[in-house]
Protein backbone atom coordinates (compact mmCIF):
# COMPACT_ATOMS: atom_id res chain seq x y z
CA UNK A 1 0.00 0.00 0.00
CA UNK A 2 1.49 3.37 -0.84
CA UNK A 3 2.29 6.11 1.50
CA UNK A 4 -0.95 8.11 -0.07
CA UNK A 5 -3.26 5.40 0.07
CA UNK A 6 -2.12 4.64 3.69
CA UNK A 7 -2.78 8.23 5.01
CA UNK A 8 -6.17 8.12 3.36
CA UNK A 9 -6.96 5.14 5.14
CA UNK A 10 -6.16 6.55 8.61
CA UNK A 11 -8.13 9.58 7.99
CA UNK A 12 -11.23 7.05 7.02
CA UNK A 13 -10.77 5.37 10.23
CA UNK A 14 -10.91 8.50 11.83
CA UNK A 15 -14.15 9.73 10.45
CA UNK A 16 -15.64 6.89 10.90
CA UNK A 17 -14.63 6.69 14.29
CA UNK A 18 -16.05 10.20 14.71
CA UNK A 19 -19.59 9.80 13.41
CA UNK A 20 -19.99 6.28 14.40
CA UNK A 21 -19.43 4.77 11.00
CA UNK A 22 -18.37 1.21 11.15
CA UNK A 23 -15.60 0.33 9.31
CA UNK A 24 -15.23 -2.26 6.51
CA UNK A 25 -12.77 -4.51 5.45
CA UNK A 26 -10.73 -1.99 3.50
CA UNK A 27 -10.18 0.27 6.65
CA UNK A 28 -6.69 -0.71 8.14
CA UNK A 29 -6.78 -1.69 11.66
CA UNK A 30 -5.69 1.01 14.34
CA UNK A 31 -2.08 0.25 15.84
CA UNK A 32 -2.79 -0.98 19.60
CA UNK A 33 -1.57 2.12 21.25
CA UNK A 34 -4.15 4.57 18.93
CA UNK A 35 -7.29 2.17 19.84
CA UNK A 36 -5.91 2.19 23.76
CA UNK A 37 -5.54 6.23 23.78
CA UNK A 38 -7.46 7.57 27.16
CA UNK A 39 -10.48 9.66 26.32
CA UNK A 40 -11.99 12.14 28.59
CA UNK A 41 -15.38 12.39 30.03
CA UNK A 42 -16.77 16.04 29.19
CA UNK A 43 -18.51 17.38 32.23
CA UNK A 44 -22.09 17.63 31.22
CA UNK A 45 -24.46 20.79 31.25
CA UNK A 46 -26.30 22.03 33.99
CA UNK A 47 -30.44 21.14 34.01
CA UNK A 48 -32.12 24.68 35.00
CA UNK A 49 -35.74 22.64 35.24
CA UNK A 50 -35.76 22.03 38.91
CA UNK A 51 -34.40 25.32 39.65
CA UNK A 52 -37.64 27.06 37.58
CA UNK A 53 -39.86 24.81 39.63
CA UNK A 54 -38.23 25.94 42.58
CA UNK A 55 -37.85 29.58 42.03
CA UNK A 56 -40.32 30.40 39.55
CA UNK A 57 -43.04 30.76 41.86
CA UNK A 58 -41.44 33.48 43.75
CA UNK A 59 -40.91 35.76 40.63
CA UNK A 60 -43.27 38.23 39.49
CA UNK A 61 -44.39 40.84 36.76
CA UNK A 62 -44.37 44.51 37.48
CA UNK A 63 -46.27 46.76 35.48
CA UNK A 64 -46.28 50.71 36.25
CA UNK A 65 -49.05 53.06 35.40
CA UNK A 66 -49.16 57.18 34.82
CA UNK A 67 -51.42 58.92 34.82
CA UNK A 68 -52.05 61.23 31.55
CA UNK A 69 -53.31 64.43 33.12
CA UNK A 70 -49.99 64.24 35.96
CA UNK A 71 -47.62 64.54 32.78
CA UNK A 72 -49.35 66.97 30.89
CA UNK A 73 -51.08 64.61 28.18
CA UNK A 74 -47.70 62.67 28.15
CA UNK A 75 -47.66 59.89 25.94
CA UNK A 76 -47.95 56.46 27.13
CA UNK A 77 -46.81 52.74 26.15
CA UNK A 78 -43.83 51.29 24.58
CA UNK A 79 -41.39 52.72 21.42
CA UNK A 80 -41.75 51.82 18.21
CA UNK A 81 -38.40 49.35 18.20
CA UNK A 82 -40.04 47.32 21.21
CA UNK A 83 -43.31 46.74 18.89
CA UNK A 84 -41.07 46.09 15.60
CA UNK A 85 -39.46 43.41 17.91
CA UNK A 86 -42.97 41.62 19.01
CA UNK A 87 -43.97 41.96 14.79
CA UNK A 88 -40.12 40.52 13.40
CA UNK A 89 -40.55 37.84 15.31
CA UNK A 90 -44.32 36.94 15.38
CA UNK A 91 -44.78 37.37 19.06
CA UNK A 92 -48.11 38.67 20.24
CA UNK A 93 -47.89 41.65 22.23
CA UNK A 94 -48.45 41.07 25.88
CA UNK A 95 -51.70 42.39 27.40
CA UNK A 96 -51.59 46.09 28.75
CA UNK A 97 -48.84 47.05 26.02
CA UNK A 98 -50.98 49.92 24.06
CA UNK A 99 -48.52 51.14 21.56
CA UNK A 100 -47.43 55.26 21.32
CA UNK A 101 -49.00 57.32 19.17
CA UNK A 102 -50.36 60.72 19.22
CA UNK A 103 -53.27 61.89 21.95
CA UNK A 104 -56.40 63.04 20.56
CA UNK A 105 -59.39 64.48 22.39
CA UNK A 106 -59.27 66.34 25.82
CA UNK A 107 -56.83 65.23 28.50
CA UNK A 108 -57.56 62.52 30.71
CA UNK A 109 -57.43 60.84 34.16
CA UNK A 110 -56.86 57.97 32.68
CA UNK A 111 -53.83 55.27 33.60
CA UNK A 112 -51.66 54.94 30.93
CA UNK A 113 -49.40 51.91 30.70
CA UNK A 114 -45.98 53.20 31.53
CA UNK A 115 -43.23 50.19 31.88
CA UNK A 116 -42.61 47.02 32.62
CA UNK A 117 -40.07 45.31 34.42
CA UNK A 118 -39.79 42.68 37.13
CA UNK A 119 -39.52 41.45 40.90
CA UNK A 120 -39.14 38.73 43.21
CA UNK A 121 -41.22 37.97 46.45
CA UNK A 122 -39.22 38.65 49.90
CA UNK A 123 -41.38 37.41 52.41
CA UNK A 124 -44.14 35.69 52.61
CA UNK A 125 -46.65 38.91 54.26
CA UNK A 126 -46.12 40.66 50.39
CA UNK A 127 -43.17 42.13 50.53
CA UNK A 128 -41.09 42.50 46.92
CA UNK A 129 -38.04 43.31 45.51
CA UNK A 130 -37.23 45.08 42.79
CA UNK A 131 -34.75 48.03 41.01
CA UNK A 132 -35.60 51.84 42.50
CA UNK A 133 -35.59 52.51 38.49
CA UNK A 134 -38.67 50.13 37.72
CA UNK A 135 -41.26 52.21 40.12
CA UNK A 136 -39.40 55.67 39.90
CA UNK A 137 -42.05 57.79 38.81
CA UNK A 138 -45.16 55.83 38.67
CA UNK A 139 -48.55 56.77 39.76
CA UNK A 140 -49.73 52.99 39.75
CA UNK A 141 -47.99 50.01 40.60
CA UNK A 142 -49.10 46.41 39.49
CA UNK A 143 -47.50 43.15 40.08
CA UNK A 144 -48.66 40.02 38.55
CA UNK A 145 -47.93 36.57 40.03
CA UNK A 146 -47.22 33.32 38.19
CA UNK A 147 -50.55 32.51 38.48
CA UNK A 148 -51.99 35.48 36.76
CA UNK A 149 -53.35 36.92 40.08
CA UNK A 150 -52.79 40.62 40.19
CA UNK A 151 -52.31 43.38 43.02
CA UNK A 152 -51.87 46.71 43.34
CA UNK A 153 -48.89 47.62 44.80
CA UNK A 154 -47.55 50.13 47.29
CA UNK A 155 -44.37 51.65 47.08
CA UNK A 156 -42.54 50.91 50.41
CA UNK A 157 -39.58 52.70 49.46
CA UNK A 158 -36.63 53.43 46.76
CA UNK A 159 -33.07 54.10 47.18
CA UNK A 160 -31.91 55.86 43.74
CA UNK A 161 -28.01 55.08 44.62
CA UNK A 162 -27.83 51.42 45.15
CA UNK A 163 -31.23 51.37 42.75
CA UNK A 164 -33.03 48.92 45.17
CA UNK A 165 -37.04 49.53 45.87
CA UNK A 166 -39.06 47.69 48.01
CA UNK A 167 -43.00 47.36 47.53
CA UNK A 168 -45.98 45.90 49.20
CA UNK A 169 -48.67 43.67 48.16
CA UNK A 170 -51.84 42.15 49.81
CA UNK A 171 -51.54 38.56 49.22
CA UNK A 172 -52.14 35.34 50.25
CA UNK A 173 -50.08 31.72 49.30
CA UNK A 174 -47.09 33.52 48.61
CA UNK A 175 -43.86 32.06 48.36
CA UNK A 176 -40.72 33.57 49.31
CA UNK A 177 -37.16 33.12 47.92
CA UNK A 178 -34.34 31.92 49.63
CA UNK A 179 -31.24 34.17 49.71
CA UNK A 180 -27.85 32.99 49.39
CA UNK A 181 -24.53 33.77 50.24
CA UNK A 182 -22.85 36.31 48.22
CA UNK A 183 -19.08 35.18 49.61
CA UNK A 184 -19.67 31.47 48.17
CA UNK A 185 -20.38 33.08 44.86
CA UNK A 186 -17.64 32.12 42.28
CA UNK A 187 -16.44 33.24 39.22
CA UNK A 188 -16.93 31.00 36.56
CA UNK A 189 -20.41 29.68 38.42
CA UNK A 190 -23.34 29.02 36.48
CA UNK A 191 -26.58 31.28 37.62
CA UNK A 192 -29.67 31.64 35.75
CA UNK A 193 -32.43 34.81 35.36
CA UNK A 194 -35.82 34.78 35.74
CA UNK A 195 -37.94 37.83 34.30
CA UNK A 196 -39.65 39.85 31.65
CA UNK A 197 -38.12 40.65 29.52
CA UNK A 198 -39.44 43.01 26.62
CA UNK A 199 -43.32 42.01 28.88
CA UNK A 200 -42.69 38.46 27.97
CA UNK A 201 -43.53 36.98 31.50
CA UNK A 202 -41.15 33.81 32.82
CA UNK A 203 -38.72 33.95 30.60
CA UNK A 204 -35.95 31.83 31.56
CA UNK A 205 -31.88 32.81 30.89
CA UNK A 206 -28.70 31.68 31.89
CA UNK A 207 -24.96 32.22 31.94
CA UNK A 208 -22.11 32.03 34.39
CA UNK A 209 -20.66 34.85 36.45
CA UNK A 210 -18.07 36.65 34.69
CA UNK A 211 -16.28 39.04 37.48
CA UNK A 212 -17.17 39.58 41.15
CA UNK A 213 -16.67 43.20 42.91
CA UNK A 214 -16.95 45.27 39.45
CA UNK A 215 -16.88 48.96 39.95
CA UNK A 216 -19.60 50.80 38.31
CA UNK A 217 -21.23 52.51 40.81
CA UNK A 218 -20.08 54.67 44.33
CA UNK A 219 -21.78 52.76 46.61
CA UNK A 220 -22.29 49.03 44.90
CA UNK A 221 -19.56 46.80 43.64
CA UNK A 222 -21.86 44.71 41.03
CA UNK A 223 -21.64 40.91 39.96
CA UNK A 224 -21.02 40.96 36.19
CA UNK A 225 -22.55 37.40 34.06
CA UNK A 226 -22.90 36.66 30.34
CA UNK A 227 -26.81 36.11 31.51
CA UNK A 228 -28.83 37.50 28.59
CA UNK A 229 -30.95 40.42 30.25
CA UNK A 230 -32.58 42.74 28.50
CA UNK A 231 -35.48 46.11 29.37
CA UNK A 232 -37.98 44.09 31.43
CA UNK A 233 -35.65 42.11 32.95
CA UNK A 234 -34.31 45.06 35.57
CA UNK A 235 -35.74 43.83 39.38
CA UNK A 236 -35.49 40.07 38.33
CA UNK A 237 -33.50 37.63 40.73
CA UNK A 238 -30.06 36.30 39.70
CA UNK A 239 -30.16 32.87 41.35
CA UNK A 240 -27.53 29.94 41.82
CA UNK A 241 -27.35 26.37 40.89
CA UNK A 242 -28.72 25.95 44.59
CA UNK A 243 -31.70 27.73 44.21
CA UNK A 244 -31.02 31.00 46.11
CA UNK A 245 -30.63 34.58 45.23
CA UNK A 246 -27.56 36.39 44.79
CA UNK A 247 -28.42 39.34 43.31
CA UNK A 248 -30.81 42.03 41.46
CA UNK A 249 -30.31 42.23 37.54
CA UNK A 250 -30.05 46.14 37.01
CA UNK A 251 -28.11 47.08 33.93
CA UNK A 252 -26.45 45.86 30.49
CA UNK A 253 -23.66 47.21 29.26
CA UNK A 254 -24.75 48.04 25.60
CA UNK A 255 -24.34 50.14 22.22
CA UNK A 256 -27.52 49.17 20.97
CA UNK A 257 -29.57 49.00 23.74
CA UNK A 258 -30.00 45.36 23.57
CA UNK A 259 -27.88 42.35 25.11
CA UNK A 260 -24.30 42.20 24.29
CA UNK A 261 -23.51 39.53 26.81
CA UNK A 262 -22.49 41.96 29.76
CA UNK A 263 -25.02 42.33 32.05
CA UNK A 264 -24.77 43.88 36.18
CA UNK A 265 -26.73 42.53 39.16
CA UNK A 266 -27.15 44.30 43.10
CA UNK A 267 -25.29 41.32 45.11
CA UNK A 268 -28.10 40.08 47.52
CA UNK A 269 -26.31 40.80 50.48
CA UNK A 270 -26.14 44.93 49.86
CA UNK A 271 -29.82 44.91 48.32
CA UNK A 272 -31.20 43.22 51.60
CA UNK A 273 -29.64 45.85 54.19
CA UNK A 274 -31.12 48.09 52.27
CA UNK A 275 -34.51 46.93 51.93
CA UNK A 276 -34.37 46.41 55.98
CA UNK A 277 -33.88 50.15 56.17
CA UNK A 278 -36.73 50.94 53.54
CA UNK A 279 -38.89 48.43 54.98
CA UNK A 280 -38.07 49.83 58.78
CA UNK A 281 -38.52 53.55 57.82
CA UNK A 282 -38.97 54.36 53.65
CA UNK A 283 -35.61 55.54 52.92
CA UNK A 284 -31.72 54.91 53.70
CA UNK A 285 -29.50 56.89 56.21
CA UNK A 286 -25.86 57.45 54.88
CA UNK A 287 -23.09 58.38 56.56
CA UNK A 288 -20.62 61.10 55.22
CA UNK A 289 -17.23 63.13 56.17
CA UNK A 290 -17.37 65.66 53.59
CA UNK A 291 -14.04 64.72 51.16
CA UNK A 292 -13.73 64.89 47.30
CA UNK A 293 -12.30 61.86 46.65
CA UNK A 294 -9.66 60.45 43.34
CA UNK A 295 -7.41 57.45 42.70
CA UNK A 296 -3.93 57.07 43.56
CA UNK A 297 -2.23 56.68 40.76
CA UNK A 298 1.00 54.74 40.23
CA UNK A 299 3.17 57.74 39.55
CA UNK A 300 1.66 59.55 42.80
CA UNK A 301 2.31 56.29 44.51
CA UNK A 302 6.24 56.19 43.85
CA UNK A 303 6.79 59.79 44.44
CA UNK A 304 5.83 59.50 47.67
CA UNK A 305 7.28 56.19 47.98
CA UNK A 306 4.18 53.96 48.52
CA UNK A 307 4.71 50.08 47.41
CA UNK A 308 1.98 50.38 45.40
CA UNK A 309 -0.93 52.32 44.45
CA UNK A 310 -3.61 52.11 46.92
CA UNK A 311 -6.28 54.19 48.96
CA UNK A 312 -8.25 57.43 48.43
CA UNK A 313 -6.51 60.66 47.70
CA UNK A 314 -8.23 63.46 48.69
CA UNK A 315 -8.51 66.20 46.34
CA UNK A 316 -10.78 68.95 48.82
CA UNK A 317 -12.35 69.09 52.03
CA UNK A 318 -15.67 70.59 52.79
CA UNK A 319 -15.51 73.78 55.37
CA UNK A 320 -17.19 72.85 58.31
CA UNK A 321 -17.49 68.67 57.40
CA UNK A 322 -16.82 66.01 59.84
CA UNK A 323 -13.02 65.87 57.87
CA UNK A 324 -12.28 69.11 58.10
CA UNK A 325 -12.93 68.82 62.00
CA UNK A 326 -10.64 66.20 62.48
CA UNK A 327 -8.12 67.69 60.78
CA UNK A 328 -7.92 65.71 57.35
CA UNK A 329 -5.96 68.00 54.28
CA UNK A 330 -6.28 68.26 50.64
CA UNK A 331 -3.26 66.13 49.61
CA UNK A 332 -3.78 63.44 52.10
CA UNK A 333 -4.37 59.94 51.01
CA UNK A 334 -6.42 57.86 53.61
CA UNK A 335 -5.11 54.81 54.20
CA UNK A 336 -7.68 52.98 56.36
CA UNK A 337 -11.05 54.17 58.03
CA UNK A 338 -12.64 52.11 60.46
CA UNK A 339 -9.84 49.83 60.65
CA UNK A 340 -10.31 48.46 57.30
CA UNK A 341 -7.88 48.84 54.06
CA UNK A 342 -8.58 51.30 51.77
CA UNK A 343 -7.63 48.98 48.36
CA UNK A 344 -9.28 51.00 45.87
CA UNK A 345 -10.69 55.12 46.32
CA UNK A 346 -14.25 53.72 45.36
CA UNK A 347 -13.66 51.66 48.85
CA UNK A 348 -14.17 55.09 50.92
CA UNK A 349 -17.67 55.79 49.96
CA UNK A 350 -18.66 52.64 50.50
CA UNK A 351 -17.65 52.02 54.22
CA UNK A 352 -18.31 55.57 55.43
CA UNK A 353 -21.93 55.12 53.54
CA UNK A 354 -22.48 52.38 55.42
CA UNK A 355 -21.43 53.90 58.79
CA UNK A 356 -24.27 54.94 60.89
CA UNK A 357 -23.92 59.06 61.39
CA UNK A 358 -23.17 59.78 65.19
CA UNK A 359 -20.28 57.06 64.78
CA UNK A 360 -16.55 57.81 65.73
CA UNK A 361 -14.45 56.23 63.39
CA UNK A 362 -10.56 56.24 63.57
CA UNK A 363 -8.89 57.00 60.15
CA UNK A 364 -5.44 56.10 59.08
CA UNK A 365 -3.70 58.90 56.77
CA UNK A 366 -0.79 59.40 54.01
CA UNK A 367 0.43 63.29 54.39
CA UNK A 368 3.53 63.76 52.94
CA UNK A 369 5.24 60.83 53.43
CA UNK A 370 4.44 60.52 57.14
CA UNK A 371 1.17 58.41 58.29
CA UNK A 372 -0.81 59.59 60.65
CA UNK A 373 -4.35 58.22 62.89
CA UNK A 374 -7.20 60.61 63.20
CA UNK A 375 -10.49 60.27 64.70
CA UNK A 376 -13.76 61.39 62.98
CA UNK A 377 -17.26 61.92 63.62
CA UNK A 378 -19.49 60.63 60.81
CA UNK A 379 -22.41 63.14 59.83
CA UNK A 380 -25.34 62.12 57.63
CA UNK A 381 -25.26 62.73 53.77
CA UNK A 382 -26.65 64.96 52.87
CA UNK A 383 -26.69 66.98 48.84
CA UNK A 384 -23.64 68.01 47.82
CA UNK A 385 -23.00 71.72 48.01
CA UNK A 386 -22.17 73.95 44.86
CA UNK A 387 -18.46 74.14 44.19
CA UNK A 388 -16.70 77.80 45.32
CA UNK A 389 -14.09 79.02 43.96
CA UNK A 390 -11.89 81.47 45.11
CA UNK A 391 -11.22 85.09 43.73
CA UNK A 392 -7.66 85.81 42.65
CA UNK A 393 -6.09 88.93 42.80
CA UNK A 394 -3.78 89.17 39.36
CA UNK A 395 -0.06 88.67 41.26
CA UNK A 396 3.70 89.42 39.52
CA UNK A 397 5.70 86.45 38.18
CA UNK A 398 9.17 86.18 40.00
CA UNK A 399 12.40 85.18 38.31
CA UNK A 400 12.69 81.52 38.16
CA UNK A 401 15.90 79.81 38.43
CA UNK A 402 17.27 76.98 36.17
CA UNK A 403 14.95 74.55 38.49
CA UNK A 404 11.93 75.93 37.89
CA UNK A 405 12.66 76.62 34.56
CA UNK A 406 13.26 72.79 33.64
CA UNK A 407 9.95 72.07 35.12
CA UNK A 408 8.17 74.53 32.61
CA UNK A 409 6.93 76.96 35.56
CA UNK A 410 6.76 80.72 35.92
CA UNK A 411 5.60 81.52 39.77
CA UNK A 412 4.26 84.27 41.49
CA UNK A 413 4.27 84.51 45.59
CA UNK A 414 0.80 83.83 47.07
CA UNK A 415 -0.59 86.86 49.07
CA UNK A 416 -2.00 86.29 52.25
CA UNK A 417 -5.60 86.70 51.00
CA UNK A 418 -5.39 83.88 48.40
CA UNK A 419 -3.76 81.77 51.09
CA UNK A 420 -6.85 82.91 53.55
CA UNK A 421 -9.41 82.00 50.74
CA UNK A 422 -7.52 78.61 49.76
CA UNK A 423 -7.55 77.89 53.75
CA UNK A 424 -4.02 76.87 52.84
CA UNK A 425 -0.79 77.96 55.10
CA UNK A 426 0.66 79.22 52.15
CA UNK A 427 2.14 77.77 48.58
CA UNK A 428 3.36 79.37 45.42
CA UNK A 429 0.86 80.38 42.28
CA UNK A 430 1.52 78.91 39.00
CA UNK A 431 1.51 82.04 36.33
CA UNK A 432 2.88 80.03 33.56
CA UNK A 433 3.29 76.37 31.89
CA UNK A 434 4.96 75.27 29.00
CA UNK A 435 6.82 72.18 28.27
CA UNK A 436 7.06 69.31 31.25
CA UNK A 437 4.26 71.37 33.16
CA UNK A 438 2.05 70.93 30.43
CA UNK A 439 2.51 67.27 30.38
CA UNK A 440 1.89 67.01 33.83
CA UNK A 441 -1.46 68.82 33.37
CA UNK A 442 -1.00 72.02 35.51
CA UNK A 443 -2.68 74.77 34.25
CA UNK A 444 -2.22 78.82 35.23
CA UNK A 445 -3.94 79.77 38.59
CA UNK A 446 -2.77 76.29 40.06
CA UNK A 447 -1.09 76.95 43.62
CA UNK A 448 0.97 74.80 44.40
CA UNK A 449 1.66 74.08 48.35
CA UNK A 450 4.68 71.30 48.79
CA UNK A 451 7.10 70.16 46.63
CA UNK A 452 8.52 66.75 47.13
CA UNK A 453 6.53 66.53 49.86
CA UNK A 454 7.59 69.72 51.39
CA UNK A 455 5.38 72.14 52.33
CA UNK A 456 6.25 75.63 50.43
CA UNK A 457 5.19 79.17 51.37
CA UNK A 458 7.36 81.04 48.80
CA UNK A 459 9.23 80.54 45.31
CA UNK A 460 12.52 80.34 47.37
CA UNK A 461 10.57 77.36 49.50
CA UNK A 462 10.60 75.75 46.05
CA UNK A 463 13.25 76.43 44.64
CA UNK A 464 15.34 74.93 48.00
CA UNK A 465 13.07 71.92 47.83
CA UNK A 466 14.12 71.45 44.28
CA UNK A 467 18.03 71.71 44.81
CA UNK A 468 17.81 69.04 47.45
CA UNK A 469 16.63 66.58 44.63
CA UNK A 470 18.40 64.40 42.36
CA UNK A 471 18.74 66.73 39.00
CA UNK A 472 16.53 65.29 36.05
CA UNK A 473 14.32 63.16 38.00
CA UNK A 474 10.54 63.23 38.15
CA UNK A 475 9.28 65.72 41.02
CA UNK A 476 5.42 65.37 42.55
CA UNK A 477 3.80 68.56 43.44
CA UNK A 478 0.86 68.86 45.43
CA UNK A 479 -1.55 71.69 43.51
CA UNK A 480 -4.46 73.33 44.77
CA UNK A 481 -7.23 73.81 41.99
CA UNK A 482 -9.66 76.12 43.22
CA UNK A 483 -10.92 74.32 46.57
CA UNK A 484 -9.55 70.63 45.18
CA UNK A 485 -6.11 69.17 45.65
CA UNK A 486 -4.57 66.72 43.39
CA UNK A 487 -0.85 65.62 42.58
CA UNK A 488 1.19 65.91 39.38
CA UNK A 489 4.35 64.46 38.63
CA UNK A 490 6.99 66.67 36.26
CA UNK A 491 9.55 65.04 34.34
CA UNK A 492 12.03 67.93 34.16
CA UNK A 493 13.75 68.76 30.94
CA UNK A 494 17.72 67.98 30.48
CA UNK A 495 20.02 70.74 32.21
């Protein structure tokens, strides 16, 4: 048999092998070692059926209403792209979907469909779960069970920042669902959705979770799955192979507006606590210390000789806040509060937001190289207040020596009014930038109040801070920007 002929025969063998052909008496035999090759057992897929039994019950429909004469004759009922989807694919619209068009005849009282999304059944006296941004708004609230009863619903409360609302339904037979344990989640886990999407009660979905602790919100670090959600799925439970809830489906990440296979859910744990506080007394107490908060960069991080970037640096301070009470500076970077690590900025918000206000909290701090523990009074948040900004008398530029002048800067001495405004000590103003300075993103009307992490009061203060370096390396100033602090780091030119 030729060479040709004998490859031709082993690729024979192998397709029949492959589809289950059997061979014939052409079909050389296998060598012993190919027929005695180890095959592996593929792990099968997961069955979702029990799981739908299980949970299913505890999901529900949530319609809102408006009323026409509360919006001024607003328009009611879904786009035009939502209907075009229910006609493409021959899927009769669902019942209470009254498509847009224009409003004829004198205004009128009636309720006029205005969304649909989903929920999930707490406890068994009628309490449900949803996303703040499925009720926001509404005049009428309606939530239909699996087995078509319906009730109207009363909105318990909403919390717009962690979008978690909590209503309340007069029912009977209802079954709750069981909440799991957001620290056993795993990445790579298979979950499934429950919802209804685009009004289509029920609908079953399911993925695996992507990426735990994703940052896309201040106050909520979300669970990111492949699980195809899309507008009517927002309030639905995420739930795990063990039947339990682990989180709120809230958002897609999308250019279209439809699934792209990123979607965000509330982990369970965060959208309970907060439904305790809505359910104890219709809306969520914050704490607060009044800071303007910003990453740490790596290049901050070095100058001032951190291991690595971590914590929140604070770019302002509030007059009057709990932080400017205990003594916490523009420039600092806070290191721990509470006790706990400060890993990433969005951290901060997070554990003083959870804080109770009244609370003393000890806070750990990076200022200028040096840590230091202060002690701090939480307050209760409260909306943020308009940004001042400080009026600036026009000052004269002093001479800069060779040091300044590889940085790019021209500087002017601050007067004693700037530095009363700035509530600064003192510092230098920045009257020109060209070159490295421009890199570094300063800008004219910076101040700029240590160098190195030295505190300056004068363009001499600098320019001594600056001979004490190593020529041609990169130098960290701290700036003041109107009433917000933030670090740059200059690469000098040659000299």
């Amino acid at each position: 048999m030729s060479a040709v002929r004998f490859r031709l025969s082993l690729q024979a063998l192998a397709l029949a092998t492959a589809f289950g052909v059997a061979g014939s008496a052409a079909v050389l035999t296998p060598a012993p070692a190919l027929a005695q090759a180890p095959t592996t057992n593929a792990r099968g897929l997961p069955d979702f059926t029990d799981l739908v039994d299980l949970v299913g019950p505890s999901v529900v429909n949530i319609r809102t209403l408006e009323r026409a004469s509360a919006r001024g004759g607003a328009e009611g009922g879904p786009d035009e792209e939502m209907l075009e989807f229910f006609r493409r694919f021959g899927i009769p619209i669902p019942p209470g979907v009254v498509p847009r068009g224009p409003r004829q005849g004198p205004p009128s009282d009636e309720a006029r469909p205005r969304g649909v999304g989903s929920g999930f059944v707490l406890s068994a006296d009628g309490f449900v779960m949803t996303n703040a941004h499925v009720v926001d708004g509404a005049d009428e609230v309606i939530v239909t069970l699996t087995d078509k009863r319906e009730f109207k619903a009363r909105i318990v409360g909403a919390d717009t920042r962690t979008d978690v609302a909590v209503v309340k339904i007069e029912a009977t037979g209802l079954v709750p669902v069981k909440v799991g344990d957001i620290n056993r989640l795993r990445v790579g886990e298979w979950v499934m959705a429950i919802g209804s999407p685009f009004g289509l009660e029920n609908t079953v979905t399911a993925g695996i979770v992507s990426a735990k602790q994703r940052d896309t919100g201040d106050y909520l670090p979300f669970i990111q799955t492949d699980v195809a959600i899309n507008p009517g799925n927002s309030g639905g439970p995420l739930i795990n192979m063990r039947g339990e809830v682990v989180g709120i489906n809230s958002q897609i990440y999308s250019r279209s507006g439809g699934f792209q296979g990123i979607s965000f859910a509330i982990p369970i744990d965060e959208a309970v606590r907060v439904s305790n506080e809505l359910r104890t007394s219709g809306r969520v107490t914050r704490g607060r210390i009044g800071v303007r908060i910003d990453q740490v960069s790596k290049e901050v991080a070095e100058s001032l000789g951190m291991a690595q970037p971590k914590g929140a640096l604070v770019r302002g301070v509030e007059p009057d806040s709990p932080a400017a009470k205990a003594g916490v500076e523009p420039g600092d970077i806070i290191l721990k509060f509470d006790g706990k690590e400060i890993d990433k900025s969005v951290d901060l918000p997070r554990l003083v937001g959870n804080t109770k206000p009244g609370t003393r909290s000890a806070m750990t701090v990076l200022r200028r190289g040096s840590q230091r523990d202060l002690n701090i009074v939480v307050a209760e948040l409260e909306p943020e207040r308009p940004e001042a900004r400080a009026a600036a008398p026009e000052p004269t530029p002093v001479p800069s020596s060779n040091a300044v002048q590889s940085l790019g800067l021209t500087l002017a001495e601050l007067s004693a009014d700037e530095a009363k405004a700035l509530k600064v000590r003192g510092g230098v103003r920045v009257m020109g930038v060209t070159g490295p300075a421009t890199r570094a993103g300063l800008r004219e009307g910076d101040v700029i109040v240590a160098v190195a992490n030295t505190e300056v009061s004068s363009v001499k203060d600098v320019e001594a801070a600056l001979a004490r370096l190593e020529k041609n390396k990169p130098v960290n100033l701290l700036l003041r920007r109107g009433e917000w602090a933030q670090y740059a780091v200059v690469r000098p030119q040659a000299r």
